[in-house]
Structure formats: C-alpha cells, structure tokens
Protein backbone atom coordinates (compact mmCIF):
# COMPACT_ATOMS: atom_id res chain seq x y z
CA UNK A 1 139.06 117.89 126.48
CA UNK A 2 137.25 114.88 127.19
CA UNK A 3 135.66 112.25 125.59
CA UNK A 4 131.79 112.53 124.60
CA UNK A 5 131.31 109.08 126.97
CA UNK A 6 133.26 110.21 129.86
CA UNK A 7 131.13 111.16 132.76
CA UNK A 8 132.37 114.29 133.83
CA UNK A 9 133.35 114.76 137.38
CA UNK A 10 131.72 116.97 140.10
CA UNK A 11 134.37 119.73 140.46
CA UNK A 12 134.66 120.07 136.57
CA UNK A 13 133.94 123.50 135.69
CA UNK A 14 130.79 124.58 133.82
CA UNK A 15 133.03 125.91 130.30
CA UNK A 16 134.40 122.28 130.43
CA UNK A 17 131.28 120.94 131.00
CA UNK A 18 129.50 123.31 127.71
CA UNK A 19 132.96 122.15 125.94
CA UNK A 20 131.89 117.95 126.14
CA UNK A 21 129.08 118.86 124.50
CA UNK A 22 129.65 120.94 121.42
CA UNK A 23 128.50 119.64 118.52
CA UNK A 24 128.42 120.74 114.61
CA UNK A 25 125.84 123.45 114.38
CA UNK A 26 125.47 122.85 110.70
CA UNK A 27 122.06 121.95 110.52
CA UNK A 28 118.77 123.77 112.21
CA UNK A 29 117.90 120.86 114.50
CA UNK A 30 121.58 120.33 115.64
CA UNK A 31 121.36 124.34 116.93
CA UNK A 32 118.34 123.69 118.21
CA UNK A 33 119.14 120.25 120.24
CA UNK A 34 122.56 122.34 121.17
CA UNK A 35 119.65 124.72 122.68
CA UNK A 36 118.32 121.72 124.99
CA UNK A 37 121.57 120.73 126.19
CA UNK A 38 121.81 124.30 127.26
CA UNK A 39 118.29 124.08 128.67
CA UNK A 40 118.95 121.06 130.82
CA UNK A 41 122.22 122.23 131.86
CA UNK A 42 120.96 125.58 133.39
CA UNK A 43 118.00 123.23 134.64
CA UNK A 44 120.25 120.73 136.11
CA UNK A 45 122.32 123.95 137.59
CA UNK A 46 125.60 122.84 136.17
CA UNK A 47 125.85 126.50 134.19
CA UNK A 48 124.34 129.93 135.96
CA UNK A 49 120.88 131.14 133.86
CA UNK A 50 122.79 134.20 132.65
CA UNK A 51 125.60 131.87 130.80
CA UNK A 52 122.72 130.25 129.41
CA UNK A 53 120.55 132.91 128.27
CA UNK A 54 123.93 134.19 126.42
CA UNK A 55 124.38 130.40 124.35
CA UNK A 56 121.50 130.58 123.75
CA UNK A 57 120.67 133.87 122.22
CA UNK A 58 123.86 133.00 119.69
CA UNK A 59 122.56 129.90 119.14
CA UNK A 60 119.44 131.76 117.86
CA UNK A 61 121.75 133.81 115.82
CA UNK A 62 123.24 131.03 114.47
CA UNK A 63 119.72 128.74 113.73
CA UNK A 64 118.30 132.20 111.96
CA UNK A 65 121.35 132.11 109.96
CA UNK A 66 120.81 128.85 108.92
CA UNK A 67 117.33 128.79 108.47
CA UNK A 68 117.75 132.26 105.71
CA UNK A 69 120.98 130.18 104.24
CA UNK A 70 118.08 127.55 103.54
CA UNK A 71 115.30 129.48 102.26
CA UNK A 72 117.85 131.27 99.84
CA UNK A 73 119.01 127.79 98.63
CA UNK A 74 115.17 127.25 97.84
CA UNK A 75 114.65 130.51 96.54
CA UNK A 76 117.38 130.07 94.08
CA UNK A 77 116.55 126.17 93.08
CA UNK A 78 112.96 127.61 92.61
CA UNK A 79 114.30 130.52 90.00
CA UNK A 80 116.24 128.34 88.29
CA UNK A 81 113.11 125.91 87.70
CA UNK A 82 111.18 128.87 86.72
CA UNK A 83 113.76 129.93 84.30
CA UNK A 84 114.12 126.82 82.78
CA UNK A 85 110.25 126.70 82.15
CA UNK A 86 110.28 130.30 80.61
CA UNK A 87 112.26 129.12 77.81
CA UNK A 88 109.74 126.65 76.76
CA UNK A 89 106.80 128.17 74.94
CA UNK A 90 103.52 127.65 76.36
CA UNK A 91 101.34 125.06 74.83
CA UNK A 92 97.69 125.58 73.66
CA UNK A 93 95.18 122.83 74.90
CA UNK A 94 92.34 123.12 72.06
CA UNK A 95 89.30 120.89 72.02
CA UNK A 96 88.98 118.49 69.36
C-alpha cells in the first residue's frame, strides 16, 4: 500500500487509489469527508460513478450508524441526569 504523501501514479488502479485514502470512520465528519474524497474522485474520473454511488451509500450506512450510536450516548447521559434529580425531593419556593 502506499504512503498517504506518495503521489500515486497514472496507471495505478482505482481500488489502490480508494485504498491511499482510507481513513478511520469513527467519527460523523470523518465518514462524511471520506464521502468528498469519493466525490472528487468520481469527479476527477479516477473511480467509475457506479463504484462511487456504492462507497458512498455504505458510507451513509456507516455515518447513520454513528450518528444513532451518538444520540443513544445522549439519550442515556440525559436519563441518568434525570435519575439522579428524581432522587432529590423537590423544593418549595415560599414568599417571605
């Protein structure tokens, strides 16, 4: 494989090419910015538009998935919270 600085040559093929530039897809915006490399590589016609459309309908998959893994992280911090509030009696606010 080659290095992430190595200019790839002209008769390197287009799986080599996607292979350079695979990156963690940990995070929402790294999917997504793997998404514009796909973009610009279809654009720059270095992989055929049906290769692309197929990256990047599992890179979809794989943002969606990230994007419910996050909401359920927030769900449960914000349960938690709530819990932790229900054990502590209200208190009454009474003029004078």
């Amino acid at each position: 494989m080659q290095e992430p600085d190595e200019t790839p040559k002209e008769d390197t093929p287009p799986e080599v090419l996607l292979q350079s530039r695979i990156s963690r897809l940990d995070t929402v915006t790294r999917a997504r910015r793997e998404m514009v490399k796909v973009y610009r590589a279809v654009k720059l016609g270095e992989i055929p538009s049906a290769e692309g459309s197929r990256l990047v309908y599992m890179l979809t998959a794989i943002q969606k998935a990230l994007e419910f893994e996050l909401i359920e992280q927030r769900v449960d911090r914000l349960e938690r919270a709530v819990q932790g509030r229900a054990l502590t009696p209200p208190r009454l606010m009474l003029d004078g």
